[in-house]
C-alpha atoms as a PDB file:
ATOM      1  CA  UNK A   1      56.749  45.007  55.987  1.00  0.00           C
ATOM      2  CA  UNK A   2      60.257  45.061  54.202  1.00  0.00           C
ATOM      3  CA  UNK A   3      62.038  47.601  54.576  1.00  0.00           C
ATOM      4  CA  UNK A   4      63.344  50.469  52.516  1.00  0.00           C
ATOM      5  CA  UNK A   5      66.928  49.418  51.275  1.00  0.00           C
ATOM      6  CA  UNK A   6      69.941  51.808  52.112  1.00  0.00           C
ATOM      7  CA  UNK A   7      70.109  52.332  48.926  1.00  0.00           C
ATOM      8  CA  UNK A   8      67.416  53.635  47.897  1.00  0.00           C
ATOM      9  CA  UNK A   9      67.168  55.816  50.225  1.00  0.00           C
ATOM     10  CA  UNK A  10      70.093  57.049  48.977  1.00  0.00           C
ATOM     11  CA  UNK A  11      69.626  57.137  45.913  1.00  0.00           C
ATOM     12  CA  UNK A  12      66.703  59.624  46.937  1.00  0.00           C
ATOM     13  CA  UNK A  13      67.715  61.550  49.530  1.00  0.00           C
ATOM     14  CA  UNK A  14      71.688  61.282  49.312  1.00  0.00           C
ATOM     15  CA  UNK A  15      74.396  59.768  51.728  1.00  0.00           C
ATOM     16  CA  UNK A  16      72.846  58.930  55.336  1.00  0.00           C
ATOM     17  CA  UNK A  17      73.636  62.002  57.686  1.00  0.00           C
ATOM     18  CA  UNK A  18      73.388  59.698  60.774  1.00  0.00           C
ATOM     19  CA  UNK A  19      72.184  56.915  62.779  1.00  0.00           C
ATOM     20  CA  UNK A  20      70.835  58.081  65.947  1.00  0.00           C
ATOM     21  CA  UNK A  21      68.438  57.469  68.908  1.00  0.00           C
ATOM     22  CA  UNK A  22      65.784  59.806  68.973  1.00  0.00           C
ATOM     23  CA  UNK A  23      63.186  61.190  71.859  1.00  0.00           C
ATOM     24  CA  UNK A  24      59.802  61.360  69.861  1.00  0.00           C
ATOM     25  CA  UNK A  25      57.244  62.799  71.866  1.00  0.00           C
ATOM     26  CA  UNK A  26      54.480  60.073  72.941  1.00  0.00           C
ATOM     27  CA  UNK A  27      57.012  57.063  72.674  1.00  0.00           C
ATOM     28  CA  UNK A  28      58.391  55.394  76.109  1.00  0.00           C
ATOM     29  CA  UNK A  29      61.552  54.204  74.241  1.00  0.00           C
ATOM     30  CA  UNK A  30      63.970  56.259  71.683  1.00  0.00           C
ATOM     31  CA  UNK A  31      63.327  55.479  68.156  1.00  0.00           C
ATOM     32  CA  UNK A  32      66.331  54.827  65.971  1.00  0.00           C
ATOM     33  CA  UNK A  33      66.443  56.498  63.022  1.00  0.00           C
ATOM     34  CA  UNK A  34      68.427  56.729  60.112  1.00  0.00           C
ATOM     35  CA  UNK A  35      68.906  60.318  59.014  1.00  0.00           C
ATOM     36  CA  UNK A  36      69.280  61.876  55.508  1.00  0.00           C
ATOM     37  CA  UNK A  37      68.698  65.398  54.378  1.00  0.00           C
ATOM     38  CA  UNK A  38      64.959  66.087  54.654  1.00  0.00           C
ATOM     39  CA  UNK A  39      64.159  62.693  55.338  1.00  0.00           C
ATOM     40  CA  UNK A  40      64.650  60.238  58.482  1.00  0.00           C
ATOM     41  CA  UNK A  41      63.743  56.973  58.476  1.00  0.00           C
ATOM     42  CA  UNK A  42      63.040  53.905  61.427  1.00  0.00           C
ATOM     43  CA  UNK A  43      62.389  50.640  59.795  1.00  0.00           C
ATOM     44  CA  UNK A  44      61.423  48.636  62.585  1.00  0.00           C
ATOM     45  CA  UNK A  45      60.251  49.829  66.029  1.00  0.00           C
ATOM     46  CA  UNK A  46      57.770  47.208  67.678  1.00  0.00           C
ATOM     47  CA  UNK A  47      56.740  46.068  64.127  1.00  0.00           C
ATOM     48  CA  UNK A  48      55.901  49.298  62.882  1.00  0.00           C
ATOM     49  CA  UNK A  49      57.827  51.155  60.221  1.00  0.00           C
ATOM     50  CA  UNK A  50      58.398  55.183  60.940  1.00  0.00           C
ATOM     51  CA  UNK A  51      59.503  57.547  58.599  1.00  0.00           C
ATOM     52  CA  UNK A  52      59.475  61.706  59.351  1.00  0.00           C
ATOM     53  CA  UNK A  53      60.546  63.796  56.136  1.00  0.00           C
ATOM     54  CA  UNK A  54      61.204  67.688  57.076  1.00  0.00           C
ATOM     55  CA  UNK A  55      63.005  70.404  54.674  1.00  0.00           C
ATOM     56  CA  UNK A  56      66.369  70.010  53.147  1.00  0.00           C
ATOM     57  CA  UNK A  57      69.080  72.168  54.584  1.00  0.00           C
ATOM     58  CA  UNK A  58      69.457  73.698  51.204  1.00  0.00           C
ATOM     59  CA  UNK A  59      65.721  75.346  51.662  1.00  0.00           C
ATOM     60  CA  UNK A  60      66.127  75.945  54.899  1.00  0.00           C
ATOM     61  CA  UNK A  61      69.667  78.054  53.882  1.00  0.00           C
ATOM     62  CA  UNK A  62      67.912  80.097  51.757  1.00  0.00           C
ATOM     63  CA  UNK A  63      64.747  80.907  53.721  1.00  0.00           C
ATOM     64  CA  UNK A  64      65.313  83.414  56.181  1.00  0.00           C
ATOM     65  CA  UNK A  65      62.153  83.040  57.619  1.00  0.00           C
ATOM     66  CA  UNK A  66      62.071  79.828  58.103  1.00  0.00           C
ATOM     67  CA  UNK A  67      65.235  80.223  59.886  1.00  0.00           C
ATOM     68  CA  UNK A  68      63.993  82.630  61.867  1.00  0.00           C
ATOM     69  CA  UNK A  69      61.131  80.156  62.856  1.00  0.00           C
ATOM     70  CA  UNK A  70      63.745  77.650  63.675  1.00  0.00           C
ATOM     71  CA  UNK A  71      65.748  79.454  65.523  1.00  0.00           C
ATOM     72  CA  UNK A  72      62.925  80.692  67.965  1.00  0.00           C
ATOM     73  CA  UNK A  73      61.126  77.118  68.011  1.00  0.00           C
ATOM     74  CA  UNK A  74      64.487  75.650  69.004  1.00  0.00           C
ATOM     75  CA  UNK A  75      65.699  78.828  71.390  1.00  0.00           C
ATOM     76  CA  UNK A  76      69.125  79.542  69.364  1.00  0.00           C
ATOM     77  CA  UNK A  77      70.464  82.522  68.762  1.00  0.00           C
ATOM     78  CA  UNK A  78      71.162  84.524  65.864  1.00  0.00           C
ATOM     79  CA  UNK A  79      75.087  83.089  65.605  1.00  0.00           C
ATOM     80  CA  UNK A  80      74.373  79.489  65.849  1.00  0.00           C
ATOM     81  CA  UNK A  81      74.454  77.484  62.863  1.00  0.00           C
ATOM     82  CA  UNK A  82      71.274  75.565  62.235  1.00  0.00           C
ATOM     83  CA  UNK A  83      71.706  71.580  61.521  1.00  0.00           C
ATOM     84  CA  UNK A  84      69.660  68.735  60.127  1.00  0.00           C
ATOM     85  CA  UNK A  85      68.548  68.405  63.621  1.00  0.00           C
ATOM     86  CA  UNK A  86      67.072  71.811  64.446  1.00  0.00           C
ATOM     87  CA  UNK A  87      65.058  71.656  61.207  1.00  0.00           C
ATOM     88  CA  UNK A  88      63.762  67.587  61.417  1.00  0.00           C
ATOM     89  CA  UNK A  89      63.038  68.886  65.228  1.00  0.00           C
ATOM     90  CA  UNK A  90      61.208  72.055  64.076  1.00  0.00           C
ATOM     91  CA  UNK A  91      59.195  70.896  60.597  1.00  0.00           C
ATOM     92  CA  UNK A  92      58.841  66.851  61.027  1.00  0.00           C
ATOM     93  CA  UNK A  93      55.909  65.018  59.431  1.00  0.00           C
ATOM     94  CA  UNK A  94      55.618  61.700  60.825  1.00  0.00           C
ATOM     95  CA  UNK A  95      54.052  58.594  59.227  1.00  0.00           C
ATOM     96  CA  UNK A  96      53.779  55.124  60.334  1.00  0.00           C
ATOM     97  CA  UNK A  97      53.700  52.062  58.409  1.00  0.00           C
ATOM     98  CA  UNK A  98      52.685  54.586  55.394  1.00  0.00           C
ATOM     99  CA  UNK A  99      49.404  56.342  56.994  1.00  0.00           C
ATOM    100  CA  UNK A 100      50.598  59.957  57.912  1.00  0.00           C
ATOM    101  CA  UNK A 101      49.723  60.448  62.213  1.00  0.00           C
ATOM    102  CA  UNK A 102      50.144  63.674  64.557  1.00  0.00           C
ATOM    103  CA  UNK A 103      50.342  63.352  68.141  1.00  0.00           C
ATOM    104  CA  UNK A 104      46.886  64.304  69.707  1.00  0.00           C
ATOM    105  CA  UNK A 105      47.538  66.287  73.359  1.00  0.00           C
ATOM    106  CA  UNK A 106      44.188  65.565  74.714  1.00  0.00           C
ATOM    107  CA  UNK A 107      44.302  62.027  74.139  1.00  0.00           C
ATOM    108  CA  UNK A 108      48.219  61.615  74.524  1.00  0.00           C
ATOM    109  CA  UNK A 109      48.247  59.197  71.457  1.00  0.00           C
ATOM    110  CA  UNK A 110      49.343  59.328  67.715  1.00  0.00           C
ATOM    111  CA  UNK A 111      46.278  59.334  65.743  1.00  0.00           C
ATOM    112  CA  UNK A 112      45.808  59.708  61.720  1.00  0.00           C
ATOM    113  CA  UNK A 113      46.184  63.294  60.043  1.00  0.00           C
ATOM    114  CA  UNK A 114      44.011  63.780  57.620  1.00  0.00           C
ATOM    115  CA  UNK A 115      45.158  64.531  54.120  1.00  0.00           C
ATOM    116  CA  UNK A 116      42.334  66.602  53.135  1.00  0.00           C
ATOM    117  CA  UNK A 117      41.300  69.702  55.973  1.00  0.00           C
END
């Protein structure tokens, strides 16, 4: 699979935040990422393409519930400032190679979310 160009993501999503290792829960190895607002994006991790998009921090800003979520999802306190980070940590949807997947607990493995409930 090609990858998505720099570029256009971009073009899309704005200037890249980041690059940066992440922990992803169900993967041995950190995945590395390349981070825009409300969109991170790993084109190549054992031949796979990954790609998590989350709310922009402009949403998020304006939402006070939503920060409230974040803030007790991620254990911070009412002073400290929420980042990128905090919100792909809190609201992530993850897909791989294009087919969206959620980790499954009882079977320890990504599997594919369905679309449609």
């Amino acid at each position: 699979m090609e990858r998505i160009s720099k570029e256009d993501l971009e073009l899309l999503h704005g200037k890249m935040i980041a690059e940066k290792e992440l922990t992803i829960l169900g993967f041995k190895n950190k995945l590395k990422f390349e981070i825009y607002d409300g969109f991170a994006y790993c084109p190549n991790y054992r031949g796979s393409e990954y790609c998590m998009k989350f709310p922009k921090i402009e949403f998020v800003n304006k939402s006070s519930e939503m920060q409230d979520e974040i803030r007790e999802y991620m254990n911070l306190d009412e002073k400290d400032d929420i980042t990128i980070y905090e919100i792909l940590q809190t609201f992530n949807e993850m897909a791989r190679d294009g087919v969206r997947i959620e980790y499954d607990k009882k079977s320890k493995h990504y599997k594919e979310k369905p679309i449609w409930k």
